[in-house]
C-alpha atoms as a PDB file:
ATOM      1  CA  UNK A   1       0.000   0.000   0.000  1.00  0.00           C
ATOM      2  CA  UNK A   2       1.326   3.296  -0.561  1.00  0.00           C
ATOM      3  CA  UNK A   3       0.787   6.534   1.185  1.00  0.00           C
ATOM      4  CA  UNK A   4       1.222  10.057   0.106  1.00  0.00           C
ATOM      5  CA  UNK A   5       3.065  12.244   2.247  1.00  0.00           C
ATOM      6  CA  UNK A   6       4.549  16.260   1.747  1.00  0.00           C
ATOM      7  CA  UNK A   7       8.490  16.320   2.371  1.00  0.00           C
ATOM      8  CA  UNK A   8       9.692  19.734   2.239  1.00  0.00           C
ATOM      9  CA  UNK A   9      13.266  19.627   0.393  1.00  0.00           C
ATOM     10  CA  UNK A  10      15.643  22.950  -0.374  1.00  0.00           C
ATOM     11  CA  UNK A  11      15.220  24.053  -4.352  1.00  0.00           C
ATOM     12  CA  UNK A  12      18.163  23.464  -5.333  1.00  0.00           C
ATOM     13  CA  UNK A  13      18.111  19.829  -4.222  1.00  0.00           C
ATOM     14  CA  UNK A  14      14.582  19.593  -5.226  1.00  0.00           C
ATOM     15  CA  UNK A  15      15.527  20.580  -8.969  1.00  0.00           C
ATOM     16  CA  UNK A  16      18.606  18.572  -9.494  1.00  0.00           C
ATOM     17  CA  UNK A  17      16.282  15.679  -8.337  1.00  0.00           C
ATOM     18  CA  UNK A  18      13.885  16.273 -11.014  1.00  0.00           C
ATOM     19  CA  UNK A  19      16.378  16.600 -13.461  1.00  0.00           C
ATOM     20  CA  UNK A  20      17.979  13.174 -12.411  1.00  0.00           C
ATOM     21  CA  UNK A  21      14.918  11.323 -12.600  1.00  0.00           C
ATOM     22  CA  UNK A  22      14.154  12.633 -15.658  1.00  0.00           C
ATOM     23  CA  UNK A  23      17.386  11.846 -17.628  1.00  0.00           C
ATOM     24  CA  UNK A  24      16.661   8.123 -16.398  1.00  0.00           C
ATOM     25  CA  UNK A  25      13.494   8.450 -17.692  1.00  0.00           C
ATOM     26  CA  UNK A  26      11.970   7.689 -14.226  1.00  0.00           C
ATOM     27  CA  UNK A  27       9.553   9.339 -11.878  1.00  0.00           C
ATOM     28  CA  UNK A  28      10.394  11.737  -8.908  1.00  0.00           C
ATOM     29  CA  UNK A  29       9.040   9.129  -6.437  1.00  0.00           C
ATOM     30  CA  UNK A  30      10.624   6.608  -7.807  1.00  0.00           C
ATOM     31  CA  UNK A  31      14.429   7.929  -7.055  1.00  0.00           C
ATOM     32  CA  UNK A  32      12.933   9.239  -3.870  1.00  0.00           C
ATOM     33  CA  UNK A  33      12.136   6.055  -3.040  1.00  0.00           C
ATOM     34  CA  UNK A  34      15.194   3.980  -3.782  1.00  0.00           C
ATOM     35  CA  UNK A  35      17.296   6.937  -1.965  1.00  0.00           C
ATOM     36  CA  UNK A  36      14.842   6.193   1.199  1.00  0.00           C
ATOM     37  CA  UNK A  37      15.592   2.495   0.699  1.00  0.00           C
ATOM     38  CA  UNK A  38      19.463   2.964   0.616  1.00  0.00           C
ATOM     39  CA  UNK A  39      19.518   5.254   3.613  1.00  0.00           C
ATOM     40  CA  UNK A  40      17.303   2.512   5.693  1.00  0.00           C
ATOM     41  CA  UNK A  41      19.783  -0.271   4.214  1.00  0.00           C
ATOM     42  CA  UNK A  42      22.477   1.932   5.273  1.00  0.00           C
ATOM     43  CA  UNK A  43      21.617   2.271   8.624  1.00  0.00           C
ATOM     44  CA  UNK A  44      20.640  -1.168   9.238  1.00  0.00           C
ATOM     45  CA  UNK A  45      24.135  -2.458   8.147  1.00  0.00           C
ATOM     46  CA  UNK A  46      25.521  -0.044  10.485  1.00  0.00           C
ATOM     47  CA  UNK A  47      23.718  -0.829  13.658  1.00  0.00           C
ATOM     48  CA  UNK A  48      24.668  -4.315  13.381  1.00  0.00           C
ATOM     49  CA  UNK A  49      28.630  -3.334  12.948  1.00  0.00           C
ATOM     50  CA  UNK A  50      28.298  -1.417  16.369  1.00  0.00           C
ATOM     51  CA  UNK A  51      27.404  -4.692  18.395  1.00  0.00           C
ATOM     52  CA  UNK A  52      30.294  -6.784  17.172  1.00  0.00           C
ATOM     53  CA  UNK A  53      32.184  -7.230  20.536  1.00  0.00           C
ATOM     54  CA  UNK A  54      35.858  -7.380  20.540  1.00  0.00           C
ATOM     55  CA  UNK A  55      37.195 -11.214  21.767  1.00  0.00           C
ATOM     56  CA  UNK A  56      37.886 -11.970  24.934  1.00  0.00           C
ATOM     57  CA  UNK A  57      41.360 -13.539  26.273  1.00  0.00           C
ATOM     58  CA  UNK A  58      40.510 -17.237  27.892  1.00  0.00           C
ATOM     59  CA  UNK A  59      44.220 -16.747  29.657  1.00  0.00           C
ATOM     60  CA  UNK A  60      43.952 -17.394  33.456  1.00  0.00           C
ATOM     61  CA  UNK A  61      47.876 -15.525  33.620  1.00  0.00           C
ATOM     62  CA  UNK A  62      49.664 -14.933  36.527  1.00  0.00           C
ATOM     63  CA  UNK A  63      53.210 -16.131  37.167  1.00  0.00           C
ATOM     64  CA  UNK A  64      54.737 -19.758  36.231  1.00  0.00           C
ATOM     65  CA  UNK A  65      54.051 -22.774  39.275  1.00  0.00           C
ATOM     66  CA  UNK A  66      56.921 -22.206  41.702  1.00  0.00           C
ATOM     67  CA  UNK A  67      57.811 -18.768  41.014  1.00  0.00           C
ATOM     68  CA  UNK A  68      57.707 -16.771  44.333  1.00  0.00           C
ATOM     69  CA  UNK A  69      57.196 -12.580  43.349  1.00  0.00           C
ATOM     70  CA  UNK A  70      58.330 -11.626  46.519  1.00  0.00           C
ATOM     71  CA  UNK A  71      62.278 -12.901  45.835  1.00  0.00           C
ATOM     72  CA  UNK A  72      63.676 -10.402  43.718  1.00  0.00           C
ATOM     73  CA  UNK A  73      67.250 -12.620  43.113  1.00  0.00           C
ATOM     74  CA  UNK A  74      64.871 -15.162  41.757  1.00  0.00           C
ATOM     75  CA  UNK A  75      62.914 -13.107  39.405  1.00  0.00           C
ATOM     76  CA  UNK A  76      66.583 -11.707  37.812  1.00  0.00           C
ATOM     77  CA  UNK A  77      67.837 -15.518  37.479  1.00  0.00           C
ATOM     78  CA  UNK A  78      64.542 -16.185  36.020  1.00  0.00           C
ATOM     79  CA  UNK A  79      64.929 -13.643  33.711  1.00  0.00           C
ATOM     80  CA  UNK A  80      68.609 -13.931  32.845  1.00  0.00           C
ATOM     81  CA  UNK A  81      67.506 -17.581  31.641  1.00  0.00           C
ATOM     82  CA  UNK A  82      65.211 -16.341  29.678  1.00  0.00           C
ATOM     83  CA  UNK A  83      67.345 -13.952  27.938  1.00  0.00           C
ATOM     84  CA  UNK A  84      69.726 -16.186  27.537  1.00  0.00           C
ATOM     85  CA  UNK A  85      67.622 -19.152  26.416  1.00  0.00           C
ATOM     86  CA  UNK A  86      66.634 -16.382  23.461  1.00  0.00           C
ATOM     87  CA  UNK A  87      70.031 -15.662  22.639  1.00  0.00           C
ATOM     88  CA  UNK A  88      71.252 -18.866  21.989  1.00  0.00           C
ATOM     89  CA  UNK A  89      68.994 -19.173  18.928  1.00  0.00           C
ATOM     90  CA  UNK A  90      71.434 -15.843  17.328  1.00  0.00           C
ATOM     91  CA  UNK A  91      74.034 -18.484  17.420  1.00  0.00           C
END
């Protein structure tokens, strides 16, 4: 069913419409119309964008079994293994 309606549109847009629609041999409503149905296409395709929800780490973290944070010595032997462990591929 369709339904008229008054839309109240500047001029100079209102012209270059009717000149559009007219080179495509077409009527006035009918580009209206398809321009309506873009912008509503538009807008649908960008609400769904906006709930895409970044990914969530499954890591549970925190430091390696047996590693006590509270003996600094430790942590720097830990960590000079590492490096070194890292270096050793340069060879």
């Amino acid at each position: 069913m369709t339904k008229r309606t008054t839309v109240r549109l500047p001029r100079h847009l209102l012209n270059r419409a009717r000149r559009k629609a007219a080179a495509e041999g077409r009527t006035l409503t009918s580009l209206i119309e398809e321009g309506l149905r873009i912008a509503v296409a538009e807008h649908r395709r960008v609400a769904t964008a906006e709930r895409i929800l970044p990914r969530v780490s499954k890591a549970t973290g925190g430091p390696m079994p047996g590693v006590d944070l509270t003996d600094s010595s430790a942590l720097q032997e830990i960590e000079d293994l590492s490096y070194v462990g890292r270096m050793s591929h340069f060879k």
